[in-house]
Protein backbone atom coordinates (compact mmCIF):
# COMPACT_ATOMS: atom_id res chain seq x y z
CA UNK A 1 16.96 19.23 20.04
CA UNK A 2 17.97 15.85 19.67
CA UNK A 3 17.62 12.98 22.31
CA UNK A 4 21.45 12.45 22.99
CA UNK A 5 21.59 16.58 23.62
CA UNK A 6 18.77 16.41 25.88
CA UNK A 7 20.59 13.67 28.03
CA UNK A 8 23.55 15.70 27.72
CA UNK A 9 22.35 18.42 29.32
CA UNK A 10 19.76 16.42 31.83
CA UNK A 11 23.33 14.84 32.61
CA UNK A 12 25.24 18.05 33.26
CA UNK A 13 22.64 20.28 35.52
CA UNK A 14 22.61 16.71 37.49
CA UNK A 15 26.21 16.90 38.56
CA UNK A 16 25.82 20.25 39.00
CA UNK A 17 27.60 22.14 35.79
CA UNK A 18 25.70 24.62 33.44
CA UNK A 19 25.41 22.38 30.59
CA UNK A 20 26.34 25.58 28.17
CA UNK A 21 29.22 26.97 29.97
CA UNK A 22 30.63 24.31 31.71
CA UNK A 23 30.56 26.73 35.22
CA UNK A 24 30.05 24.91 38.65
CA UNK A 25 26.98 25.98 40.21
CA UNK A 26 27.52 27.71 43.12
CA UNK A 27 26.16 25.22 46.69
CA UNK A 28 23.26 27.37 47.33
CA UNK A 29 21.87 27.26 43.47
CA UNK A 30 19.15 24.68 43.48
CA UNK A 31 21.00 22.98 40.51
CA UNK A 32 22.98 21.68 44.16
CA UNK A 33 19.59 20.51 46.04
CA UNK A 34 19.85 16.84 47.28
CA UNK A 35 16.06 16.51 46.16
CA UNK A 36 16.42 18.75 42.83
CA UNK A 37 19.80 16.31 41.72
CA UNK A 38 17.98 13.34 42.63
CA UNK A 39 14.97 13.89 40.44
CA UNK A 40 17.48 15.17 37.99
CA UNK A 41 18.76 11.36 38.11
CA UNK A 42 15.38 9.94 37.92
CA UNK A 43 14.61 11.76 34.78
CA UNK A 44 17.69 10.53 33.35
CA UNK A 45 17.13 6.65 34.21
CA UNK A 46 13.75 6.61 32.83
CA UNK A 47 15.19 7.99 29.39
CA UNK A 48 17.29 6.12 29.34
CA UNK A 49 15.36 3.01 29.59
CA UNK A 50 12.94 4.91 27.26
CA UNK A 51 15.73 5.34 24.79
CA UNK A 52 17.10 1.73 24.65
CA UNK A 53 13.22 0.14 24.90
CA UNK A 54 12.90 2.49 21.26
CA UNK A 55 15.97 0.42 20.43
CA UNK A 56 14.89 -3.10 21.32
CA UNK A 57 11.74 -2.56 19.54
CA UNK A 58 13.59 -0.88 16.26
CA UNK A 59 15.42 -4.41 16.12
CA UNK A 60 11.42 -6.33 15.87
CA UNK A 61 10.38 -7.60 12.63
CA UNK A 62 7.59 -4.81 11.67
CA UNK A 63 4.31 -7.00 12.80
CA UNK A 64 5.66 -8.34 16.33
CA UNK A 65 3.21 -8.06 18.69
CA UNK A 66 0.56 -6.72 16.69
CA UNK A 67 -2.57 -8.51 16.98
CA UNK A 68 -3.41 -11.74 14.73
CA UNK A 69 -6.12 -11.06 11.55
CA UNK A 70 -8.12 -14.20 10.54
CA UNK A 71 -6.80 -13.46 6.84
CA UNK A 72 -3.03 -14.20 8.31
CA UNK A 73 -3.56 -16.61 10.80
CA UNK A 74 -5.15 -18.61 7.34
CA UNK A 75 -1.88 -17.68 5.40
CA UNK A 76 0.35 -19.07 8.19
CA UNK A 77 -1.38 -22.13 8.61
CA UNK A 78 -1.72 -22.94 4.96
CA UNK A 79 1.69 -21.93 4.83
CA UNK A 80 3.00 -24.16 7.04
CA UNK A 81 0.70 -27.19 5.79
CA UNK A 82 2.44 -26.35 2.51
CA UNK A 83 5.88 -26.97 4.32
CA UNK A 84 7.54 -23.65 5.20
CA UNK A 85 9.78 -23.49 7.91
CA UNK A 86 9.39 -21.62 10.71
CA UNK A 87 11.82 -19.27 10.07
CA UNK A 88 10.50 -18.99 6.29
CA UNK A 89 6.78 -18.02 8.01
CA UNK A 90 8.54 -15.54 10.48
CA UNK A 91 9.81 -13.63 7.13
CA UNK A 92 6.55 -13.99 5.65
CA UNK A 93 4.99 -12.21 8.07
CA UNK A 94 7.48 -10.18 10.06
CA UNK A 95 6.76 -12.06 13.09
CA UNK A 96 9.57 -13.00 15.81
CA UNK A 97 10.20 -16.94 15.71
CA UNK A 98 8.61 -17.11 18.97
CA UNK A 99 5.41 -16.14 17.78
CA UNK A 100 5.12 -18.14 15.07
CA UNK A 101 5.99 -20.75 17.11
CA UNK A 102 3.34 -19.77 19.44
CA UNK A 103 0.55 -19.35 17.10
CA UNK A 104 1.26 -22.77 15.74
CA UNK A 105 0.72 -23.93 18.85
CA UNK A 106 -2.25 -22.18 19.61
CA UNK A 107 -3.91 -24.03 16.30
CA UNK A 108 -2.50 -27.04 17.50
CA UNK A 109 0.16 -27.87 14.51
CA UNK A 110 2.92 -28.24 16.90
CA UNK A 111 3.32 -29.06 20.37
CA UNK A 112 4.92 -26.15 22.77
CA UNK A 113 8.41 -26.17 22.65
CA UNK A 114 10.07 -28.04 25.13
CA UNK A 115 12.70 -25.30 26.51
CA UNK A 116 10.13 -22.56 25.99
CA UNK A 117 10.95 -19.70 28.26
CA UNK A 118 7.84 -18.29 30.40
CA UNK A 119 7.44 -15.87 32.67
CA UNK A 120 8.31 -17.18 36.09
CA UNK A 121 5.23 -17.39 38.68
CA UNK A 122 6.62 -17.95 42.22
CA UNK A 123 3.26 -18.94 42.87
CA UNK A 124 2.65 -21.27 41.05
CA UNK A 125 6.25 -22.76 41.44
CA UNK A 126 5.20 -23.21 45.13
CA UNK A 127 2.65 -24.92 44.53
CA UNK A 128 3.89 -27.59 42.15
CA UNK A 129 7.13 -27.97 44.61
CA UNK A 130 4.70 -29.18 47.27
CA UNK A 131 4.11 -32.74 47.72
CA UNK A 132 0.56 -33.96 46.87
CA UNK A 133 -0.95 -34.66 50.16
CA UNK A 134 0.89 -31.18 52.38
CA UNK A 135 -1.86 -28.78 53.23
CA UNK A 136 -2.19 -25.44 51.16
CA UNK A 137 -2.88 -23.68 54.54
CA UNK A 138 0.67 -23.25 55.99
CA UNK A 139 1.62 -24.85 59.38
CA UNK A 140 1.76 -22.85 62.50
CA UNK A 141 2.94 -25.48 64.97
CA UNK A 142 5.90 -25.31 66.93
């Protein structure tokens, strides 16, 4: 059975129809259980997510995020001494732009990119949003 059929019929016994006959269930069949349709749901959202996560990754150049060998990390740096784009070196080694760009950066051939997107730490946005001489311990005055 493929994926979509399985969803189908996940998607059918959830809203309370046999998937094969199309039938209503009757209320007391425990297709019609608050707790049985809500895992029923659950199921489907995680597949869901399962099944378009396969698809984000099917869109990845074939080495993104695999780990770095010392024999490649030498071809990309000779590479780019020899003047290859980054786009060129992403091809070369089926690597995303980003982490090229981030592995030339780790060797220290180009600086991090200005409008480089990283996670966001609340944390640490708190603390660099705090002027340099307020207390880390918070205030409790009134």
């Amino acid at each position: 059975m493929d994926e979509t059929k399985a969803l189908d019929v996940l998607a059918a016994l959830a809203n309370g129809v046999h998937p094969t006959t199309g039938e209503v269930f009757a209320p007391d069949s425990p297709y019609q259980s608050p707790e049985v349709v809500r895992a029923l749901f659950v199921v489907i959202r995680a597949f869901e997510a399962r099944v378009k996560s396969q698809a984000r990754r099917a869109d990845l150049p074939g080495n993104a995020g695999k780990p770095w060998s010392g024999e490649e990390d030498q071809r990309l740096l000779s590479g780019f001494d020899a003047g290859r784009s980054i786009k060129q070196l992403a091809e070369d080694h089926q690597r995303t732009l980003a982490g090229i760009q981030a592995r030339l950066e780790k060797h220290g051939r180009v600086e991090p990119a200005v409008n480089a997107q990283r996670p966001s730490n609340r944390r640490d946005e708190h603390y660099r949003s705090r002027p340099e001489n307020a207390s880390s311990r918070p205030s409790y005055s009134r």
